[in-house]
N, C-alpha and C. Protein backbone atom coordinates (compact mmCIF):
# COMPACT_ATOMS: atom_id res chain seq x y z
N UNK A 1 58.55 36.32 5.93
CA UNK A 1 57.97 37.40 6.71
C UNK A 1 57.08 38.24 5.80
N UNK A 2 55.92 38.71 5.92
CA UNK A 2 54.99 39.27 5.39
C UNK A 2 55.00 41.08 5.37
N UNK A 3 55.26 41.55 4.32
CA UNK A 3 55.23 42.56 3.81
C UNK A 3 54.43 43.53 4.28
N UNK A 4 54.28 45.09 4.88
CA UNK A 4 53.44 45.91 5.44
C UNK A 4 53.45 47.25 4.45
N UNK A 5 52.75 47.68 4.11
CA UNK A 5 52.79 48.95 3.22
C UNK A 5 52.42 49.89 3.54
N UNK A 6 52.49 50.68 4.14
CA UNK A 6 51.43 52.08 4.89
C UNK A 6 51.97 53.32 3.65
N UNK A 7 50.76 53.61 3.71
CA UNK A 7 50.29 54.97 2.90
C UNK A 7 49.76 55.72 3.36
N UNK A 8 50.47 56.72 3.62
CA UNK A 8 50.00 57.85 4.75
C UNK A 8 49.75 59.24 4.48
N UNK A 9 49.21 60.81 4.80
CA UNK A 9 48.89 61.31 4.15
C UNK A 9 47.43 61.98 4.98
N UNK A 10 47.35 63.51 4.63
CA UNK A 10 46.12 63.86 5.03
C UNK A 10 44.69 63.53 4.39
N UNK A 11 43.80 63.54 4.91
CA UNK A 11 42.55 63.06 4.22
C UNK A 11 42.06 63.71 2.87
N UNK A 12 41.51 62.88 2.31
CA UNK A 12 41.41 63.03 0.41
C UNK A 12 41.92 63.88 0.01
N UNK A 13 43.29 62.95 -0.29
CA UNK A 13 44.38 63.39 -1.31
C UNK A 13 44.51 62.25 -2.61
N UNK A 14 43.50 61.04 -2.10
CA UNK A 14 43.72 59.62 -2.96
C UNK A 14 44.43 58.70 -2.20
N UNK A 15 44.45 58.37 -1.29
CA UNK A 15 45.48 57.16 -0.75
C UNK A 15 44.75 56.07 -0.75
N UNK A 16 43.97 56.49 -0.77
CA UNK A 16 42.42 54.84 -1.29
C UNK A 16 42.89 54.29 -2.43
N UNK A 17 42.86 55.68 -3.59
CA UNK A 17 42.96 54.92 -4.69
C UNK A 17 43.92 54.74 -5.33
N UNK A 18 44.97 55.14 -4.51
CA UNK A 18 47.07 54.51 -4.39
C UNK A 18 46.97 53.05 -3.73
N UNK A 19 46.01 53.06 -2.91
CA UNK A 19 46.55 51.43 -2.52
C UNK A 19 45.74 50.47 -3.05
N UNK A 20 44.77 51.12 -3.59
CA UNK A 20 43.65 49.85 -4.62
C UNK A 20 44.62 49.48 -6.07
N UNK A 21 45.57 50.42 -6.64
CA UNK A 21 46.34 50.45 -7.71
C UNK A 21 47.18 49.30 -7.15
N UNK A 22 47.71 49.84 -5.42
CA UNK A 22 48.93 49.02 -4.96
C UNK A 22 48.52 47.35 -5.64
N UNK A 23 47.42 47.57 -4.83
CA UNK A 23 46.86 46.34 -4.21
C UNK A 23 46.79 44.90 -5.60
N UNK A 24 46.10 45.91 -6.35
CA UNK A 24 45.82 44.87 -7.36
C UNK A 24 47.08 44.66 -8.44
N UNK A 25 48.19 45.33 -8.45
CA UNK A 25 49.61 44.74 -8.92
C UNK A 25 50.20 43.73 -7.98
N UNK A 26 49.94 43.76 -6.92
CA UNK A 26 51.08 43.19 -6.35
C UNK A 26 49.96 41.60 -5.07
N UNK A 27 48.92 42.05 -5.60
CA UNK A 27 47.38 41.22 -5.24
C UNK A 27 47.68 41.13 -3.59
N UNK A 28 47.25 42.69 -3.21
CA UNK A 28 47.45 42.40 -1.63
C UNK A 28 46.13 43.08 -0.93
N UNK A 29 45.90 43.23 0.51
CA UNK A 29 44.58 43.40 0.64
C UNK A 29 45.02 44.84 1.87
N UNK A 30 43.98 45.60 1.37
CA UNK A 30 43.94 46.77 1.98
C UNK A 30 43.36 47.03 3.87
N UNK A 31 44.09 47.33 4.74
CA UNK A 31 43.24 47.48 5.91
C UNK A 31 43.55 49.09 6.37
N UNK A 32 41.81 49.91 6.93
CA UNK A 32 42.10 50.96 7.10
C UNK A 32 42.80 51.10 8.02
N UNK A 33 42.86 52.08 8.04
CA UNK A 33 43.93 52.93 9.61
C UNK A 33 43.50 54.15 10.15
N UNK A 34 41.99 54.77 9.62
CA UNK A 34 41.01 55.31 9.93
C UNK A 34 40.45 55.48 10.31
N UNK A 35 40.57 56.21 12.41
CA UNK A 35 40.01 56.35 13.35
C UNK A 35 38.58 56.30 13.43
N UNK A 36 38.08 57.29 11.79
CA UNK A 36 36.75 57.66 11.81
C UNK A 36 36.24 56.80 10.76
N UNK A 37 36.33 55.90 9.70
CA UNK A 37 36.36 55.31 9.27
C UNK A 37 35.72 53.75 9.19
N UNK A 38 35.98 53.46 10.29
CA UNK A 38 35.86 52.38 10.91
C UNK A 38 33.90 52.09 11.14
N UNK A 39 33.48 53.83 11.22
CA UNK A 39 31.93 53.60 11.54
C UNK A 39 31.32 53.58 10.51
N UNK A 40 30.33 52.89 10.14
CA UNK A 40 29.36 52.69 9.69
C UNK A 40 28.43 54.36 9.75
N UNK A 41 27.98 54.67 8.20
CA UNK A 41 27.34 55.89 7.85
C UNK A 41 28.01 56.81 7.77
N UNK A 42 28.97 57.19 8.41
CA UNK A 42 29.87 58.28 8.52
C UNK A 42 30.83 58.69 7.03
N UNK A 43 30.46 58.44 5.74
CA UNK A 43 30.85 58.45 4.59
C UNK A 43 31.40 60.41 4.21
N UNK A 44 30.56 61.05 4.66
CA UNK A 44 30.89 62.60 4.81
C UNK A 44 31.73 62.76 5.70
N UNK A 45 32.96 63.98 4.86
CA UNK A 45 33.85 63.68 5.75
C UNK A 45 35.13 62.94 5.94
N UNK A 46 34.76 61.58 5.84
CA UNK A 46 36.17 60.79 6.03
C UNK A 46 36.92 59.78 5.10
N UNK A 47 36.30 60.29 3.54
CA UNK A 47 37.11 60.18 2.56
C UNK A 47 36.91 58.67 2.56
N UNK A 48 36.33 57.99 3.32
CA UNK A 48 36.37 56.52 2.83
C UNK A 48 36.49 56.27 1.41
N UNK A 49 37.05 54.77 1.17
CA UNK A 49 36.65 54.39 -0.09
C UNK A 49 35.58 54.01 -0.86
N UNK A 50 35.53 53.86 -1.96
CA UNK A 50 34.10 53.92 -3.06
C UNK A 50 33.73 52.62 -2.56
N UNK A 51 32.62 52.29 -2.66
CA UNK A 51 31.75 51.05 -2.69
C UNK A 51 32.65 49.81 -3.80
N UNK A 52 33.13 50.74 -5.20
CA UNK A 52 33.08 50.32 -5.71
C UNK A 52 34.89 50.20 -6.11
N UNK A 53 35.40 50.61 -5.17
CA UNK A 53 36.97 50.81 -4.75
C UNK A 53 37.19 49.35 -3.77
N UNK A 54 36.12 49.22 -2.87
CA UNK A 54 35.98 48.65 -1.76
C UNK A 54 36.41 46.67 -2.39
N UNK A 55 35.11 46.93 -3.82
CA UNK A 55 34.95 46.08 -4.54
C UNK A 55 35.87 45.44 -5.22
N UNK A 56 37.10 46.09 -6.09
CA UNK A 56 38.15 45.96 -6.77
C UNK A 56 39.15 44.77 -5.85
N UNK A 57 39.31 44.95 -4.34
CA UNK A 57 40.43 44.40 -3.79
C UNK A 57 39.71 43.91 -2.35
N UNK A 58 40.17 43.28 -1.58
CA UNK A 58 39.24 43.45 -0.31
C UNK A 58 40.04 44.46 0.67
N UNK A 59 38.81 44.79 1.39
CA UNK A 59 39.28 46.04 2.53
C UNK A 59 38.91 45.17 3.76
N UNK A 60 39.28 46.14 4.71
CA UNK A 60 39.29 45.60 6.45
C UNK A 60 39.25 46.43 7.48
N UNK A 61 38.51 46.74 8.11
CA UNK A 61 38.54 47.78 9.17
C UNK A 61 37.71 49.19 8.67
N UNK A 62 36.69 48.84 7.89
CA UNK A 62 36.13 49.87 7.09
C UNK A 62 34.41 49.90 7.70
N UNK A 63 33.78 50.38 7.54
CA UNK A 63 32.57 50.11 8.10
C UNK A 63 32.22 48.68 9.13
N UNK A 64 32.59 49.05 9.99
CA UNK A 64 32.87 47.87 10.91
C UNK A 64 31.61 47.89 12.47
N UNK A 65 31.83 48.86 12.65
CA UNK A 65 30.89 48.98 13.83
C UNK A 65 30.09 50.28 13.62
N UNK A 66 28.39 50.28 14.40
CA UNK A 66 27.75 51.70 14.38
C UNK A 66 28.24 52.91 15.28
N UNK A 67 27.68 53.89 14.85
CA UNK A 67 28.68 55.71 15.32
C UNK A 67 28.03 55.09 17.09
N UNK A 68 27.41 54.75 17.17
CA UNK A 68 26.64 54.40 19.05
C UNK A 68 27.72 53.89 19.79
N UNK A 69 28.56 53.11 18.64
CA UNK A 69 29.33 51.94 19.55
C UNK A 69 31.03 52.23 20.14
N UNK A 70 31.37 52.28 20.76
CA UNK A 70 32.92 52.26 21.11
C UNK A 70 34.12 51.58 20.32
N UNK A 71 34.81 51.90 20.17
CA UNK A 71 36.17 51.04 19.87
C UNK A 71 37.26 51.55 19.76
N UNK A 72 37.86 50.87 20.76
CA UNK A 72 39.14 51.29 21.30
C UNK A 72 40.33 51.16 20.27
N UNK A 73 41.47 52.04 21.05
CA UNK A 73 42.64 51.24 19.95
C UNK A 73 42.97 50.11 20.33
N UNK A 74 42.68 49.55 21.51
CA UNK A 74 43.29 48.17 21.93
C UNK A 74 42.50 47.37 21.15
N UNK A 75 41.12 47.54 20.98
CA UNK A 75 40.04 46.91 20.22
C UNK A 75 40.73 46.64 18.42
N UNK A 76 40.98 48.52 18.03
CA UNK A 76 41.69 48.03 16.89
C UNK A 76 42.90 47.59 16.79
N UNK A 77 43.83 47.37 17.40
CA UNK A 77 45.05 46.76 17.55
C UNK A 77 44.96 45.82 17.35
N UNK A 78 44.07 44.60 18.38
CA UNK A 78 43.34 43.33 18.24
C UNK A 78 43.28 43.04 17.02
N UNK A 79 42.67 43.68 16.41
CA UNK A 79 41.39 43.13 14.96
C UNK A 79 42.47 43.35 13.79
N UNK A 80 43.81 44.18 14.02
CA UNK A 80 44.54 44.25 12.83
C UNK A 80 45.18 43.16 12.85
N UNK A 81 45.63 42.79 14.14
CA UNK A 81 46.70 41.91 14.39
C UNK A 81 46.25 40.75 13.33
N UNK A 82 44.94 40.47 14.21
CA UNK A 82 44.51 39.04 13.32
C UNK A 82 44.22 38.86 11.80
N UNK A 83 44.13 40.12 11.64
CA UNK A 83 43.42 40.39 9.74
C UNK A 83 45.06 39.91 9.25
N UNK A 84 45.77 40.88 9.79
CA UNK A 84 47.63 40.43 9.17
C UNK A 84 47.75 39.08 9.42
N UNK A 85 47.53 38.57 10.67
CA UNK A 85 48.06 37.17 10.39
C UNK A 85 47.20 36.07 9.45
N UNK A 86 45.78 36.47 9.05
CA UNK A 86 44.84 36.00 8.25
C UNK A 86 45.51 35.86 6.97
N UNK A 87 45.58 37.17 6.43
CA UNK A 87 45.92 37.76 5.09
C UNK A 87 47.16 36.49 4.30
């Protein structure tokens, strides 16, 4: 059975760069959980991770769709499901 890690926490306090640490000890892959996050440009604000944070480990659910576009939680529910059973 496959392991889930949530790191939780108000916005930039570091939980990006707690689970990029996680990530690369234990070589696992990061997916956001970041309502606002998820859009594309929206970098002010929502604490995303560095380009170069992004780089270190792979991420998922991070710049994914434009601020124009919709997405539901059923939408993200969907898209985690499958990234976990990918992973």
């Amino acid at each position: 059975m496959k392991q889930i890690i949530a790191i939780v926490g108000p916005t930039g306090i570091g939980k990006s760069n707690l689970a990029v640490r996680i990530s690369q000890k234990i070589d696992a892959e990061i997916i956001g959980a970041d309502s606002r996050q998820v859009y594309r440009y929206m970098d002010i604000g929502t604490a995303k991770p560095s380009k170069e944070e992004r780089g270190l480990v792979p991420h998922h659910l991070i710049d994914i769709i434009n601020p124009n576009e919709s997405f539901s939680l059923a939408e993200y529910q969907q898209q985690c499901k499958s990234i976990i059973e990918d992973i």
